[in-house]
N, C-alpha and C. Protein backbone atom coordinates (compact mmCIF):
# COMPACT_ATOMS: atom_id res chain seq x y z
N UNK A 1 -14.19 5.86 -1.90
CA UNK A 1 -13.49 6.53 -0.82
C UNK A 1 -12.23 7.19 -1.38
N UNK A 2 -12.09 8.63 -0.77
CA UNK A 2 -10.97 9.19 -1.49
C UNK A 2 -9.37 8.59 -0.66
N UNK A 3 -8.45 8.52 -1.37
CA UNK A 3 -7.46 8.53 -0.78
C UNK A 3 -6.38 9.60 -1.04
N UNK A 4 -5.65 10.16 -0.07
CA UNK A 4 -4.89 11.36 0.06
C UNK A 4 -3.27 10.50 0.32
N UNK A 5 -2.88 11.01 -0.57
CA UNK A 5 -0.99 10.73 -0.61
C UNK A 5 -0.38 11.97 -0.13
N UNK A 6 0.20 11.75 0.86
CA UNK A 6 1.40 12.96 1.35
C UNK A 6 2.55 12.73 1.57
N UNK A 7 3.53 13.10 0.50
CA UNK A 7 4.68 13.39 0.20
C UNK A 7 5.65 14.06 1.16
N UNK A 8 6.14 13.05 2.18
CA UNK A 8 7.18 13.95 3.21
C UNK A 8 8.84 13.74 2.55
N UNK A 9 9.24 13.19 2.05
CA UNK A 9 10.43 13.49 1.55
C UNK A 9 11.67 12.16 2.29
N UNK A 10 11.54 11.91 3.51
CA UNK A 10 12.37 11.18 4.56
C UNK A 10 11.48 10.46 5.25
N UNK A 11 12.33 9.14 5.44
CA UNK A 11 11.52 8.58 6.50
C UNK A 11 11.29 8.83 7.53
N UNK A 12 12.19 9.94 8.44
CA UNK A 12 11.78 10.09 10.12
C UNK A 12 10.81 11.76 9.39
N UNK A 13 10.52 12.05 8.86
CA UNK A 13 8.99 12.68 7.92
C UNK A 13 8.42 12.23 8.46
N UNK A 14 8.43 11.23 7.49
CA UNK A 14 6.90 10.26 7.67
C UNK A 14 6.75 9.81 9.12
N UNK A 15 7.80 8.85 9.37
CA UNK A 15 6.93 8.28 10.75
C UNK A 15 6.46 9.83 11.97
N UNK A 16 7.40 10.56 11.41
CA UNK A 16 6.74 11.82 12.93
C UNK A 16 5.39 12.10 12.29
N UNK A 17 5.28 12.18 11.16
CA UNK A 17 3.61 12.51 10.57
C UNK A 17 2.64 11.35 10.71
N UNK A 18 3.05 10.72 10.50
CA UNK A 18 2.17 9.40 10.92
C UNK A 18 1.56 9.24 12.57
N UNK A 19 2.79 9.33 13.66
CA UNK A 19 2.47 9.53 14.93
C UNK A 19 1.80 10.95 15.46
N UNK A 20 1.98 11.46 14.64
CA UNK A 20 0.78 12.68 15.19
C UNK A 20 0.16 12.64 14.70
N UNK A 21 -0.30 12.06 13.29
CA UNK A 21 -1.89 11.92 13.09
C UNK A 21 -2.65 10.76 13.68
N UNK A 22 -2.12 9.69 13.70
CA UNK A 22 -2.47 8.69 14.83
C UNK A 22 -3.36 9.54 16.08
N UNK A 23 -2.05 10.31 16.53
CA UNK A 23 -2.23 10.67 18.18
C UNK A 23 -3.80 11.54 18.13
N UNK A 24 -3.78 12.16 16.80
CA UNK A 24 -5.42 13.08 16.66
C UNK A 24 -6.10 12.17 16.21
N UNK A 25 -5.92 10.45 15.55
CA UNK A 25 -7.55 9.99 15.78
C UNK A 25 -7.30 9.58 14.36
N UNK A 26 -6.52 9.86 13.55
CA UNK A 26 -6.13 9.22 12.00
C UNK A 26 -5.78 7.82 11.52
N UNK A 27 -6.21 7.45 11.02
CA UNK A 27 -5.81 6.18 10.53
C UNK A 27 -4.87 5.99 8.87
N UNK A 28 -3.69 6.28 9.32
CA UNK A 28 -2.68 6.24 8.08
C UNK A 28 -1.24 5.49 8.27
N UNK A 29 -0.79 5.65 7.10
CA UNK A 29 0.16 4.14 6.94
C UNK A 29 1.65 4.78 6.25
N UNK A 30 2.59 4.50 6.38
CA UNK A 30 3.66 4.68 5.31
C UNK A 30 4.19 3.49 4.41
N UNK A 31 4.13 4.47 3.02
CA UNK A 31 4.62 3.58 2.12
C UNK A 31 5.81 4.31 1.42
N UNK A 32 6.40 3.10 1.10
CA UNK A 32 7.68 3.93 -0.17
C UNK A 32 7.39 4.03 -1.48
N UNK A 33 7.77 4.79 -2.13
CA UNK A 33 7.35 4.66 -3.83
C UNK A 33 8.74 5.10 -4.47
N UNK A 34 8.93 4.81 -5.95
CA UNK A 34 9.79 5.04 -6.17
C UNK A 34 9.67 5.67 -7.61
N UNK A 35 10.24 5.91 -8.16
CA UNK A 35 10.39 6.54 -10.05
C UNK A 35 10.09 8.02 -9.20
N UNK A 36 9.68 8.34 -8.52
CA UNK A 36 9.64 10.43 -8.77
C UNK A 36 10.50 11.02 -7.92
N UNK A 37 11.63 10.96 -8.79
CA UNK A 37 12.80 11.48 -7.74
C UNK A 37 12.71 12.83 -7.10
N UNK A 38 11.41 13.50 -7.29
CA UNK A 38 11.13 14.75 -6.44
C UNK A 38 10.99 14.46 -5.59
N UNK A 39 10.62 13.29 -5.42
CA UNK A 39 9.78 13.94 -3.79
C UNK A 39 10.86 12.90 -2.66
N UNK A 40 11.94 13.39 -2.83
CA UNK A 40 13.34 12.73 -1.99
C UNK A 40 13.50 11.44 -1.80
N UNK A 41 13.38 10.83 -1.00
CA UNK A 41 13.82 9.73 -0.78
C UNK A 41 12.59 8.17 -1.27
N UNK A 42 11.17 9.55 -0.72
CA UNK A 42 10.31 8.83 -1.69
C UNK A 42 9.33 7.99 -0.34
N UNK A 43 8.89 8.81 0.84
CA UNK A 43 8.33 8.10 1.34
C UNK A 43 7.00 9.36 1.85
N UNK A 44 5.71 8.16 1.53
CA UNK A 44 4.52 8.97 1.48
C UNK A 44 3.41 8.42 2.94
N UNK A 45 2.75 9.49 3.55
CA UNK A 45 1.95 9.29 4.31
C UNK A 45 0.48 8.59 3.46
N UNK A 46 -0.11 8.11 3.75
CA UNK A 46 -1.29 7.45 3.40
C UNK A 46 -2.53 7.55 4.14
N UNK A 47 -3.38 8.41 3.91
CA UNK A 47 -4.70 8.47 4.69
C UNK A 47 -5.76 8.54 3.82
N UNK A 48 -7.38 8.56 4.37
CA UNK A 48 -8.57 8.54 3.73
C UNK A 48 -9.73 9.61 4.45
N UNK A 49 -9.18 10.27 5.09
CA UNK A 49 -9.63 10.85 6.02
C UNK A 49 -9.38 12.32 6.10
N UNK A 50 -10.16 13.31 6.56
CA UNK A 50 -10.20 15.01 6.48
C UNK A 50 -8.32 15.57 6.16
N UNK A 51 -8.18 15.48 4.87
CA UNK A 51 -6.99 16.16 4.54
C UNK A 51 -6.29 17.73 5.18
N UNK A 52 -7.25 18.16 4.98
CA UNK A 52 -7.25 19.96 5.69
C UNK A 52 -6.82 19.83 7.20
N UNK A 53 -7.40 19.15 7.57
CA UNK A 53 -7.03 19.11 9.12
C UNK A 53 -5.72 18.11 9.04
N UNK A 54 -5.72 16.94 8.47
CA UNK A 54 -4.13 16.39 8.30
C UNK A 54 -3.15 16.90 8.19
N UNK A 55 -2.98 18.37 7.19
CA UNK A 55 -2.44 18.92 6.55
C UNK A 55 -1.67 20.28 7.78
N UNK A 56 -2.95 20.86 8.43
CA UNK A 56 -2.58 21.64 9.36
C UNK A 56 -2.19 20.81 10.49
N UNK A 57 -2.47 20.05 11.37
CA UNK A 57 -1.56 19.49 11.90
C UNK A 57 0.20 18.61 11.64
N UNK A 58 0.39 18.27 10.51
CA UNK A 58 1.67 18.02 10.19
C UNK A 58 2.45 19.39 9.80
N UNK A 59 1.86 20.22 9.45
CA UNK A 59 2.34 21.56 9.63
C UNK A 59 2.72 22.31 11.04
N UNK A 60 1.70 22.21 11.76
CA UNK A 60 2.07 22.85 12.77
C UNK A 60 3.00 21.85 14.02
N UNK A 61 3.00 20.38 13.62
CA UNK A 61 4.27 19.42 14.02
C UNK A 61 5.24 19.71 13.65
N UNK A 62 5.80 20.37 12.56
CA UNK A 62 7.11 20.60 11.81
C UNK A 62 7.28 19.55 10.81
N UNK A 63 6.48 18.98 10.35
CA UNK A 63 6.72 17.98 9.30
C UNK A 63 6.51 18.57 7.44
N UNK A 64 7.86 18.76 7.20
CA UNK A 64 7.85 19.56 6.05
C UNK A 64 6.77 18.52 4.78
N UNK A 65 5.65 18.93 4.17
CA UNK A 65 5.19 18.33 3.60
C UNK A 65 5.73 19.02 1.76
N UNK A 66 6.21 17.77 1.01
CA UNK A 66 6.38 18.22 -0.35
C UNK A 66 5.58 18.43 -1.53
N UNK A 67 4.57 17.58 -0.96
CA UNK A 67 3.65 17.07 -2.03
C UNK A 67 2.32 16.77 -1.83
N UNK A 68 1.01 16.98 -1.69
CA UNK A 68 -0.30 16.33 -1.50
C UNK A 68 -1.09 15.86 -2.98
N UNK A 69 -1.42 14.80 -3.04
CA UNK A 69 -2.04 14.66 -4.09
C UNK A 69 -3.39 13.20 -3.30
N UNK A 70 -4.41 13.29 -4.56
CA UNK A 70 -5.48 12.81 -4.47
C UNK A 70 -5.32 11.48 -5.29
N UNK A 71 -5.66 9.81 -4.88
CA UNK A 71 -6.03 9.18 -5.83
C UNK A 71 -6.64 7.67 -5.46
């Protein structure tokens, strides 16, 4: 199963990305990570599920996304 990391930067990021993907039917989590001081404060959305559509909806929420990666 693939898993998709998304890089919002802040925690009120994440949790607004988290509650609107919830609200469409997503099942994802926030975690903190730390060592990559790019990606701000360092807190990532967590899902397994249709990225593309994740992606356009936290977009069109206003949730600045920094980073997507696969692993």
């Amino acid at each position: 199963m693939k898993r998709y990391v998304i890089a919002t930067g802040t925690v009120t990021y994440a949790m607004k990305g988290r509650d609107l993907l919830r609200n469409h039917g997503f099942s994802v989590k926030i975690e903190r990570i730390t060592g990559d001081k790019t990606l701000g404060c360092g807190y990532v959305l967590i899902l397994t599920e249709n990225i593309a559509k994740a992606e356009q909806i936290l977009k069109d929420g206003g949730v600045k996304i920094l980073k997507i990666t696969e692993g």
